[in-house]
Protein backbone atom coordinates (compact mmCIF):
# COMPACT_ATOMS: atom_id res chain seq x y z
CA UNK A 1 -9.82 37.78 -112.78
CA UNK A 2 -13.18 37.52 -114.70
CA UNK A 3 -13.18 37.73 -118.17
CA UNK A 4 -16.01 40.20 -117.45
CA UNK A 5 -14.30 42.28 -114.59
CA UNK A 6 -14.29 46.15 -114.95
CA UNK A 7 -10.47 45.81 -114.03
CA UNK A 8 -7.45 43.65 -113.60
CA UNK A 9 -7.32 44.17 -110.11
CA UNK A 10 -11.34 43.09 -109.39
CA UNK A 11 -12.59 39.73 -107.94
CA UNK A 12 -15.93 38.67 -108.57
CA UNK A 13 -17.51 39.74 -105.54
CA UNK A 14 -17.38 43.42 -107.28
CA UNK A 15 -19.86 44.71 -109.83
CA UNK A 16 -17.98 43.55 -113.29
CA UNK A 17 -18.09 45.49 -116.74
CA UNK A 18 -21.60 44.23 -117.58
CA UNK A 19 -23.08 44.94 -114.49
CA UNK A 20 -21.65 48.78 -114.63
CA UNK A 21 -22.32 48.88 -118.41
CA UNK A 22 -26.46 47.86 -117.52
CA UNK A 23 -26.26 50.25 -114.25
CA UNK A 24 -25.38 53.21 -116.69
CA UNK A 25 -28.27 52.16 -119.28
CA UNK A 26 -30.80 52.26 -116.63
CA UNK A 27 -30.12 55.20 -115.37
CA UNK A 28 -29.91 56.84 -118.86
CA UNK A 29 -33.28 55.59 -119.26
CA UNK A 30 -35.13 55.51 -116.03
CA UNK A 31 -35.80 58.25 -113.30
CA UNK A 32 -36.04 55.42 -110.68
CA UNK A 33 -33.90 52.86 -110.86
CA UNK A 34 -33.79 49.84 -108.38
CA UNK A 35 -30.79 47.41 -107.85
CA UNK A 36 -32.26 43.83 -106.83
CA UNK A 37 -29.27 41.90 -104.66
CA UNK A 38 -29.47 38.44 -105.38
CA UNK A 39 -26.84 36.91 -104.15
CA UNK A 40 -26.08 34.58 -101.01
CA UNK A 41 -23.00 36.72 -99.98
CA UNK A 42 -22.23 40.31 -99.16
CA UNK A 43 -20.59 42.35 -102.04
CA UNK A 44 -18.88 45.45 -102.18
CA UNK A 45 -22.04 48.18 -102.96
CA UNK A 46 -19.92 51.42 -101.84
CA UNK A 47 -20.16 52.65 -105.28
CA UNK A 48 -24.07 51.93 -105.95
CA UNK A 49 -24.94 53.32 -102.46
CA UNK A 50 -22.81 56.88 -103.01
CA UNK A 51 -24.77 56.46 -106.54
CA UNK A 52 -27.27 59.16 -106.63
CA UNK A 53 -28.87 57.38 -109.83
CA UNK A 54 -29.79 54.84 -108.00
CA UNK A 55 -33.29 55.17 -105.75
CA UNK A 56 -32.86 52.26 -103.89
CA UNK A 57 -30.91 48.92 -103.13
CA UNK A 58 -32.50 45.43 -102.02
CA UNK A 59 -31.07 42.56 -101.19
CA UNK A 60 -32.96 39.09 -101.62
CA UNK A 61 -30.37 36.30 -100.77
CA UNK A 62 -31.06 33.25 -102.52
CA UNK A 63 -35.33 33.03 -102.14
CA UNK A 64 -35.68 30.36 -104.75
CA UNK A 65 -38.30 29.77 -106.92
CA UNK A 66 -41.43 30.00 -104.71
CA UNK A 67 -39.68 32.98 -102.86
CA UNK A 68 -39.18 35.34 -105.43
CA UNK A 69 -42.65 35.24 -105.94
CA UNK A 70 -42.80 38.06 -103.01
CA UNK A 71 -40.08 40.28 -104.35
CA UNK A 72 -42.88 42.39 -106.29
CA UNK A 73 -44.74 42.51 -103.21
CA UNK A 74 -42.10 44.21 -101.98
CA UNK A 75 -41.04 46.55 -105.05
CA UNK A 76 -45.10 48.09 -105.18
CA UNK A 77 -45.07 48.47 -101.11
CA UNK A 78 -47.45 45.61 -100.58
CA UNK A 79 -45.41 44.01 -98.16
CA UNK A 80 -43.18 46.16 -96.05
CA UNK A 81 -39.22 44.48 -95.57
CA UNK A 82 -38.44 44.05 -92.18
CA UNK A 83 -35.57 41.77 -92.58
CA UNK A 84 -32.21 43.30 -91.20
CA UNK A 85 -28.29 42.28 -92.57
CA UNK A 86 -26.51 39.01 -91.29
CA UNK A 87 -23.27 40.10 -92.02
CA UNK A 88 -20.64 43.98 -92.41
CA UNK A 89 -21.32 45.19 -96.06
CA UNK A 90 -17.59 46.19 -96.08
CA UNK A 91 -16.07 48.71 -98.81
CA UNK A 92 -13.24 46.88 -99.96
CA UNK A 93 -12.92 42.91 -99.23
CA UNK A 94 -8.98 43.26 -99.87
CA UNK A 95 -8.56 45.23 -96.65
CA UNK A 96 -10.46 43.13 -94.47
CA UNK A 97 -7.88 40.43 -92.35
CA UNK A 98 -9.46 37.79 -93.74
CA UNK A 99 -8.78 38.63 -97.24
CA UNK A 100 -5.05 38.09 -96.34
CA UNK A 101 -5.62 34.58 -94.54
CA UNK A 102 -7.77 32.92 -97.58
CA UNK A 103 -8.95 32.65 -101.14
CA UNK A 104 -6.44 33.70 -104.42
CA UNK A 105 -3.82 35.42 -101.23
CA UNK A 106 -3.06 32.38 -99.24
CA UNK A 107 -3.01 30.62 -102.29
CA UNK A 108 -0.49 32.14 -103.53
CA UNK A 109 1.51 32.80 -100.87
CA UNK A 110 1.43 29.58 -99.25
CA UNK A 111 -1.35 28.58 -97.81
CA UNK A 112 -1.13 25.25 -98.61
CA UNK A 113 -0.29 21.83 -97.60
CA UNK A 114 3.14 19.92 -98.08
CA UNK A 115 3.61 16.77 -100.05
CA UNK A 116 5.88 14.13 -98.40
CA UNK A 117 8.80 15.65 -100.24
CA UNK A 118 8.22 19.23 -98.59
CA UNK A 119 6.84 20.19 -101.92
CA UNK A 120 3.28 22.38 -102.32
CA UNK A 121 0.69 20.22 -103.01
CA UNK A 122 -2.68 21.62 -104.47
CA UNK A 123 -4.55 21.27 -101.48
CA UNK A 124 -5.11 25.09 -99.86
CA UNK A 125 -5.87 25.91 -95.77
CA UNK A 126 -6.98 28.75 -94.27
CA UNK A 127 -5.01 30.68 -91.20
CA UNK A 128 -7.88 31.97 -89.11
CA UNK A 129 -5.27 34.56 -87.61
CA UNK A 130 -8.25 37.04 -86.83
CA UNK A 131 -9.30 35.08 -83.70
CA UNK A 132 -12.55 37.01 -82.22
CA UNK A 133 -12.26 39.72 -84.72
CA UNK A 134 -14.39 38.46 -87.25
CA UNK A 135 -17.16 40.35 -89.39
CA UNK A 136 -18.50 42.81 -87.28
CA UNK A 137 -16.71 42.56 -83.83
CA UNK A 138 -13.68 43.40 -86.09
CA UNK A 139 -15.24 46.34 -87.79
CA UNK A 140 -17.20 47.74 -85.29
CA UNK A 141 -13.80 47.36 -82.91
CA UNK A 142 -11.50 49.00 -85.61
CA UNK A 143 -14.19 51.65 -85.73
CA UNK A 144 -14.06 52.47 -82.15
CA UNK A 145 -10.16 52.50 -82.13
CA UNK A 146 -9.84 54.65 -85.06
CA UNK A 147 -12.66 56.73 -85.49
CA UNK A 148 -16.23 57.73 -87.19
CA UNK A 149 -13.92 58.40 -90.26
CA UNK A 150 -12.73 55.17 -90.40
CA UNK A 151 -15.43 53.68 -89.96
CA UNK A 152 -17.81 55.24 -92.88
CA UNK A 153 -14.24 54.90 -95.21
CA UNK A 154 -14.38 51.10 -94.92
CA UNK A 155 -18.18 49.96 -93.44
CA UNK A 156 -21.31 50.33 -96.04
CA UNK A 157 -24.07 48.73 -94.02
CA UNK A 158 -23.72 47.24 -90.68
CA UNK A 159 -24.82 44.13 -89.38
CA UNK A 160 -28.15 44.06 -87.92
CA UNK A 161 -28.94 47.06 -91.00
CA UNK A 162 -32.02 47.57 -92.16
CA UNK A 163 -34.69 49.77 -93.63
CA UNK A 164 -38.59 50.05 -94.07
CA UNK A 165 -41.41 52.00 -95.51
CA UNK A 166 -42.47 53.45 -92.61
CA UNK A 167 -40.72 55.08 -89.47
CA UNK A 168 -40.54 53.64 -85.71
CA UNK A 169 -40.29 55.69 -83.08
CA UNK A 170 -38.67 53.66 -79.69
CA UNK A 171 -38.40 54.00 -75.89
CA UNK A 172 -36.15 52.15 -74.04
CA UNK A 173 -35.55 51.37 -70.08
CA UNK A 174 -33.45 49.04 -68.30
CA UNK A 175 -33.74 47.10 -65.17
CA UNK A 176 -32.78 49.07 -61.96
CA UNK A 177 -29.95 46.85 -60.93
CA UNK A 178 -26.10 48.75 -61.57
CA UNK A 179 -24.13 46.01 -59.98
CA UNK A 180 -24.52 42.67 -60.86
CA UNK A 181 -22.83 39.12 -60.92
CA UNK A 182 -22.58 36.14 -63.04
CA UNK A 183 -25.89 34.67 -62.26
CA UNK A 184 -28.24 38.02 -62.71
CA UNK A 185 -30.12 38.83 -65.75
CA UNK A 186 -30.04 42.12 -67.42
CA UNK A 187 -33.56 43.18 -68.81
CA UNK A 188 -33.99 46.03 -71.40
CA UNK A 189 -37.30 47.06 -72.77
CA UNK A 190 -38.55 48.57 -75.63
CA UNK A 191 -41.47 49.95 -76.94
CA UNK A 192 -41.55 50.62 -80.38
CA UNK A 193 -44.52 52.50 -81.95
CA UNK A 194 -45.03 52.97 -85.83
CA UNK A 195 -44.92 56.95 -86.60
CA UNK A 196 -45.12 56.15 -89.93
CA UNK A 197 -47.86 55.66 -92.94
CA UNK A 198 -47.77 52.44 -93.65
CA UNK A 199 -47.74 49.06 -91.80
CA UNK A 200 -44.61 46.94 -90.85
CA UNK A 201 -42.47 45.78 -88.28
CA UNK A 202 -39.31 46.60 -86.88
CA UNK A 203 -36.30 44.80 -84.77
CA UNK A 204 -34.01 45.89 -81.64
CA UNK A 205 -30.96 44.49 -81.17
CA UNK A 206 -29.05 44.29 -77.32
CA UNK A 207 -25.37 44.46 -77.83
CA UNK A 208 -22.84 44.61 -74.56
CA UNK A 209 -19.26 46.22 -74.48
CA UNK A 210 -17.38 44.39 -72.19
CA UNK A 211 -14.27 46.10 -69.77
CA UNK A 212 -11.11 45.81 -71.92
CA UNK A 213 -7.22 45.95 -70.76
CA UNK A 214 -4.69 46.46 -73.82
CA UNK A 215 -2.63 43.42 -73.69
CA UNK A 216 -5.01 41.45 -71.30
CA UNK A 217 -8.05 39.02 -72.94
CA UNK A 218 -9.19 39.79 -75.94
CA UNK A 219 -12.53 41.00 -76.56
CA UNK A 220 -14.37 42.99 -79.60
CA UNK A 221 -16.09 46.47 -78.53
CA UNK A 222 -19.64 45.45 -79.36
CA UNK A 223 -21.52 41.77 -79.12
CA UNK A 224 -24.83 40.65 -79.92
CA UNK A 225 -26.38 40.09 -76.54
CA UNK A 226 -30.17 39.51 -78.34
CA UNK A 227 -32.84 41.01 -80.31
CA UNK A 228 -36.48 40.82 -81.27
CA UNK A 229 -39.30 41.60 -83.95
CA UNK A 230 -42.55 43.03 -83.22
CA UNK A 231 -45.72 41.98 -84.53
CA UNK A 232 -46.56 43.90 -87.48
CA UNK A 233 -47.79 47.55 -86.38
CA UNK A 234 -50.11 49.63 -88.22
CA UNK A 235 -49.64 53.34 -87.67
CA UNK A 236 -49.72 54.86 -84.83
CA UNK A 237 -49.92 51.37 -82.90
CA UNK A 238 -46.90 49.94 -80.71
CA UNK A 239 -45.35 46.86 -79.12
CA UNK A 240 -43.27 46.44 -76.37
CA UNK A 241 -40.38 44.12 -76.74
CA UNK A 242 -38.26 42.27 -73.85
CA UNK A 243 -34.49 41.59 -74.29
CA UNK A 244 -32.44 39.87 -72.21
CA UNK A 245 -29.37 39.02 -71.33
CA UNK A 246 -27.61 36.47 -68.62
CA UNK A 247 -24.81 38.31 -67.09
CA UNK A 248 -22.62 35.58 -67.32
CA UNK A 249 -22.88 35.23 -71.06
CA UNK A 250 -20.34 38.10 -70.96
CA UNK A 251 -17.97 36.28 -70.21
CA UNK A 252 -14.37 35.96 -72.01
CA UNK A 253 -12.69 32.77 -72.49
CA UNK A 254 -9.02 33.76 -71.28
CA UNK A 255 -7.19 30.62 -72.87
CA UNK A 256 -3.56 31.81 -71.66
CA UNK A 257 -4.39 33.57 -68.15
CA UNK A 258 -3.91 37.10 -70.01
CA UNK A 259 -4.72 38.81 -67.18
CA UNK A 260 -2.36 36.79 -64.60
CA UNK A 261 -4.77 36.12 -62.14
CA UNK A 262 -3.91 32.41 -62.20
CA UNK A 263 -7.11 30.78 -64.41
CA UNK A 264 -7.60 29.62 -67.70
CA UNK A 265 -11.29 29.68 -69.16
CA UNK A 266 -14.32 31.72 -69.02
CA UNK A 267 -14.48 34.66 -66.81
CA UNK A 268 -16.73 37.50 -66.26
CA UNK A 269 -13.89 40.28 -65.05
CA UNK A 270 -14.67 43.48 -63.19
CA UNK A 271 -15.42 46.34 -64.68
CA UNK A 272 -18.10 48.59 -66.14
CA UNK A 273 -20.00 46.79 -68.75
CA UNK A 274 -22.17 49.01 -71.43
CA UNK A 275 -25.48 47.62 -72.43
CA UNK A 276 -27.29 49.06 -75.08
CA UNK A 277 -30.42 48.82 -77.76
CA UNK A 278 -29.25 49.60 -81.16
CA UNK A 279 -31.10 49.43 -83.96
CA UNK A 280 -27.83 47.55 -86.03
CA UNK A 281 -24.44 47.08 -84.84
CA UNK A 282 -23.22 50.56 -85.11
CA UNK A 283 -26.68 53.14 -84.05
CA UNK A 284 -27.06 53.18 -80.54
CA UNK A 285 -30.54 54.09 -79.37
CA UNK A 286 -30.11 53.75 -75.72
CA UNK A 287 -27.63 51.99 -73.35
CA UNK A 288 -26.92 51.54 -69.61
CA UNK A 289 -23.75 50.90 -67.57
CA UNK A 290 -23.48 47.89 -65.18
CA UNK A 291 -21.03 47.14 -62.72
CA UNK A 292 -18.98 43.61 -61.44
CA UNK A 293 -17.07 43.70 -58.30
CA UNK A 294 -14.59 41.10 -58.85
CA UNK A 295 -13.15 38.67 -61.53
CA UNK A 296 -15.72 35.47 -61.15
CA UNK A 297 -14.37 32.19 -62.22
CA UNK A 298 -17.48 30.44 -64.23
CA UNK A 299 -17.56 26.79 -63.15
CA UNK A 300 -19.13 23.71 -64.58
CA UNK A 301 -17.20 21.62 -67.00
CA UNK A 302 -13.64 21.54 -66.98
CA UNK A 303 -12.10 23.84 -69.59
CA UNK A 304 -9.02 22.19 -71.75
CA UNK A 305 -7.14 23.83 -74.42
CA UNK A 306 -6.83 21.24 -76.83
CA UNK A 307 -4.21 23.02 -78.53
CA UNK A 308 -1.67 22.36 -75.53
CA UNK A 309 -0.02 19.10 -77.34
CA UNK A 310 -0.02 20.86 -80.56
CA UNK A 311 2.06 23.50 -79.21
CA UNK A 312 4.33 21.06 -77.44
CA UNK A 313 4.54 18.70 -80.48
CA UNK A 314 5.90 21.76 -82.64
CA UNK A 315 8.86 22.44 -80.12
CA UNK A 316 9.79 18.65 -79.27
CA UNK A 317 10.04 18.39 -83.36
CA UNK A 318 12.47 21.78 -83.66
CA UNK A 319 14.18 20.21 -80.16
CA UNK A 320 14.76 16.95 -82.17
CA UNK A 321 15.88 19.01 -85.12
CA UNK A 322 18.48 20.52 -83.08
CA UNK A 323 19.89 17.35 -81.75
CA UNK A 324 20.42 15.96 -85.40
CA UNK A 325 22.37 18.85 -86.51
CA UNK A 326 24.31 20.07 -83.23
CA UNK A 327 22.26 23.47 -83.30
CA UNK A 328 20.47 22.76 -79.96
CA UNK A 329 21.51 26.33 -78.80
CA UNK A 330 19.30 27.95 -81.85
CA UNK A 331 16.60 26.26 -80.58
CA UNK A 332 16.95 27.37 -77.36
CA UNK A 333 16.68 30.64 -78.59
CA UNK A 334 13.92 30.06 -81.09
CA UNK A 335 11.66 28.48 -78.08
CA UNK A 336 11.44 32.14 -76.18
CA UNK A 337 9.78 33.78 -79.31
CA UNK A 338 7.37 30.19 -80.00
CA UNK A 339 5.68 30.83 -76.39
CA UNK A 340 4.09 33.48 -77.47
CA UNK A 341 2.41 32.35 -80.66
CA UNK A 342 -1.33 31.93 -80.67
CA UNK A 343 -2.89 28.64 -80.70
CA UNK A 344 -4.35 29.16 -84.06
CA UNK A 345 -0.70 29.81 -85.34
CA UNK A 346 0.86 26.89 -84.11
CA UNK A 347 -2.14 24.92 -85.01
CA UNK A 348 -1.40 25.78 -88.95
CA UNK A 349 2.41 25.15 -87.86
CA UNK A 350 1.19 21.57 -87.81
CA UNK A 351 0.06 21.07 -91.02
CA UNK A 352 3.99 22.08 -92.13
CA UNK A 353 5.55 19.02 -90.00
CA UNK A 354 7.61 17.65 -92.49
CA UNK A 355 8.86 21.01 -93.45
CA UNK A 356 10.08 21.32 -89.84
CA UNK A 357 11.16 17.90 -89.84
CA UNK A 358 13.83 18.79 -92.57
CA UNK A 359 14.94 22.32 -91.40
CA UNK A 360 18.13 23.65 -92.48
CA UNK A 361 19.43 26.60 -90.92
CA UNK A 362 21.69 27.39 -93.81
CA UNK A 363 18.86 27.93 -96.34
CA UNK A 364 15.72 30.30 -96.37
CA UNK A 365 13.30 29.31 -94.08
CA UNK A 366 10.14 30.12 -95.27
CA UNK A 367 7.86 27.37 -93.73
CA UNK A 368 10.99 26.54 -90.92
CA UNK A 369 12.43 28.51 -88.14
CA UNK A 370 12.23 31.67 -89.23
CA UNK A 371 8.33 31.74 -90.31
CA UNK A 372 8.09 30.63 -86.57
CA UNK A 373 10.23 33.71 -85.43
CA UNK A 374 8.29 36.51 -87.49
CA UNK A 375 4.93 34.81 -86.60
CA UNK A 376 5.85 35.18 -82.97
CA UNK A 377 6.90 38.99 -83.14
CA UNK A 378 3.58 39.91 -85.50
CA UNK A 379 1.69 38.30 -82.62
CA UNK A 380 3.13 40.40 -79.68
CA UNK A 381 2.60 43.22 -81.46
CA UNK A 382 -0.62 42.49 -82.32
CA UNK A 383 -3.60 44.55 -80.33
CA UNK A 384 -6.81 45.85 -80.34
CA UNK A 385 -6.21 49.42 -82.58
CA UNK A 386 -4.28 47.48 -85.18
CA UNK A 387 -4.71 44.11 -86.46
CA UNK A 388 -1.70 43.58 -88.43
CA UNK A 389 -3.06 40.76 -91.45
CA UNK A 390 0.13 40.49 -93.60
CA UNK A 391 1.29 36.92 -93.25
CA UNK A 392 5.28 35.99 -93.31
CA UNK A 393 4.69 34.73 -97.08
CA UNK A 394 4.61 38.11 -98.35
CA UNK A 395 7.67 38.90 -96.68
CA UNK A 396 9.93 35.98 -98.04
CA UNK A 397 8.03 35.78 -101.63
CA UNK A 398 9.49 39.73 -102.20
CA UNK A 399 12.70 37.90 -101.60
CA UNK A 400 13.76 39.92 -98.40
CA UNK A 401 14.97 36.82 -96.50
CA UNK A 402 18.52 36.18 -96.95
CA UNK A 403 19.22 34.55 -93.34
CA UNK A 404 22.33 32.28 -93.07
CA UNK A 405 21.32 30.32 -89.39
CA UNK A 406 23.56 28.46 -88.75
CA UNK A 407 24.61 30.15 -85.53
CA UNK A 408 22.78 31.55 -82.23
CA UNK A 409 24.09 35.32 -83.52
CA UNK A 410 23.02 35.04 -86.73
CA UNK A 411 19.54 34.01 -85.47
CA UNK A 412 19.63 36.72 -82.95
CA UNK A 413 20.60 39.39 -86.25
CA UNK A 414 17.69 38.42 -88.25
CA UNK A 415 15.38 37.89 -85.38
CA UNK A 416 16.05 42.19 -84.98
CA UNK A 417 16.04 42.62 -88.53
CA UNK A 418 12.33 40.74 -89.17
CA UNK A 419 11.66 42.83 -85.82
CA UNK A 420 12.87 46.66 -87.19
CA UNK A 421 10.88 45.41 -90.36
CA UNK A 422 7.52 44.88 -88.45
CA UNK A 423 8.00 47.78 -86.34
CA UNK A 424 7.87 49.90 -89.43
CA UNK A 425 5.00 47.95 -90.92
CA UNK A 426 3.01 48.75 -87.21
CA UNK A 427 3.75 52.41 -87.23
CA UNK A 428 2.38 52.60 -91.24
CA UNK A 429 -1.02 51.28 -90.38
């Protein structure tokens, strides 16, 4: 915590005490008050932007010393912004997934590499557990799963947000074709024309939604497909933009043949696939529905999961581990719940080797067997409604682990136990 921080419970990519404390003087003082964003990262602006004392919000990034030089320009109206958001302006960090896979929380709860001796060393990782539900393709999924509600809870600004001085009007078509393959091009265009007063551009964005099955690949509800900027429009003129969009670049990589049709690597199944204009992520302006027949099977290079060995490396080193100590039928039983970790899982299993490498099944196993076990079931259950982000650490730091393994029923016990226990957590969220 900052020395500065409005609570305990902040981090530093809040507003602190000062920042509040300054807020609250401007406003006292000031019927328009304008907050100036000048930072490289998002922060959490829920509170300013519910703010009715504040007239208006503007975010610079980091524009240097010959780039500030425009930002009052921008403040009097002689240059209209056009620029739109690079990233979700999320309402709380600490509920995002990554919050629980990174920074002060896998610190703390483990996220870190082992010394020879199987002690912590200072040296942190991060789990990227989220795999394609990152920044907006998580939000703007979670949003569709849940709800509008949900959505306007936890999202501030989208990505691809942005506003002007002046208004656009748009009208949108798409190309004829409603079924399509791998190698066609879908073609949307728009023609935006400034309604407004004053001068300034605007940008459309072409997102796709591609066919989803719950347990098949995974796949986030919305992708950037494209987008474009018109020239700058004085009012009343307009500009026609061109998106487009190669079919094939909709397709999923499907690095475990999750939908058991026999191939591993990018595919463009069949389905319907939505294609729309939006003006940011989460406003659609306009979309159309194309069709594909049948699963196609992109070629060109060969595809290779280089996480194969990884995966085998982690069960020949618990299958040597069994052979020392006589427990070969544990591992037998631990192997069934290992196949179906992710590779990013058993990729951060590595970095624990010579924590494996001195497994005892009579003690707690917090970076052994057991992690291995609860990793697995978090993973089955995982889907696309709920992303469950709360890594094993939590669970053993609270001091809930009390396994004695030394025998295939014991194993079998607490493998139902960690499983009730996750259960519960999946019916909470």
């Amino acid at each position: 915590m900052r020395s500065s921080a409005a609570s305990a419970q902040d981090h530093y990519l809040q507003l602190d005490a000062n920042e509040k404390a300054l807020l609250e003087e401007a406003k006292a003082h000031f019927s328009k008050v304008i907050v100036v964003i000048n930072a490289g990262t998002t922060l959490e602006l829920a509170e300013l932007q519910q703010d009715p004392g504040i007239s208006a919000i503007l975010w610079i990034g980091l524009p240097g010393s010959t780039g500030i030089m425009a930002l009052g320009e921008v403040l009097t109206g002689a240059v209209n912004p056009s620029g739109h958001t690079v990233d979700t302006w999320a309402a709380d960090f600490t509920k995002d997934p990554t919050w629980f896979n990174t920074g002060v929380y896998g610190s703390q709860y483990g996220n870190r590499y082992l010394n020879a001796d199987g002690s912590s060393s200072e040296f942190a990782f991060v789990n990227y557990e989220e795999g394609v539900y990152v920044g907006y393709r998580y939000y703007e999924t979670r949003g569709y799963e849940d709800g509008e509600e949900w959505y306007r809870s936890n999202v501030v600004y989208p990505f691809g947000y942005g506003l002007s001085y002046t208004t656009f009007d748009w009208a949108v078509s798409f190309d004829g074709a409603d079924r399509i393959t791998a190698q066609d091009t879908v073609t949307a265009t728009v023609t935006v024309t400034n309604t407004g007063t004053a001068a300034g551009k605007d940008v459309a964005e072409l997102y796709y939604s591609a066919p989803y099955t719950p347990g098949g690949i995974e796949k986030s509800q919305v992708v950037l497909g494209g987008f474009a900027k018109t020239r700058l429009l004085q009012p009343g003129e307009s500009d026609t933009l061109t998106l487009t969009l190669n079919a094939g670049e909709m397709a999923s990589y499907d690095y475990a043949d999750a939908n058991g049709n026999g191939f591993r690597g990018y595919e463009l199944e069949a389905g319907s696939y939505i294609v729309s204009v939006r003006s940011d992520a989460h406003t659609t302006v306009a979309e159309h529905t194309y069709t594909v027949g049948a699963d196609e099977q992109l070629s060109g290079e060969t595809v290779e999961n280089r996480f194969d060995d990884v995966s085998a490396g982690i069960l020949s080193l618990l299958q040597q581990q069994g052979q020392r100590t006589g427990q070969q039928q544990i591992i037998v039983v631990a192997e069934g719940h290992i196949h179906a970790l992710s590779p990013q899982f058993v990729w951060n299993a590595l970095y624990r080797r010579s924590a494996i490498g001195n497994l005892r099944f009579d003690e707690h196993c917090r970076y052994g067997l057991e992690d291995f076990i609860f990793n697995a079931g978090l993973y089955a259950r995982t889907d696309k409604v709920h992303y469950l982000p709360q890594p094993v650490y939590r669970h053993f730091e609270s001091g809930q682990s009390t396994s004695q393994c030394q025998t295939v029923q014991a194993l079998q016990g607490r493998i139902g136990v960690l499983d009730r226990w996750m259960a519960a957590e999946h019916k909470a969220m």
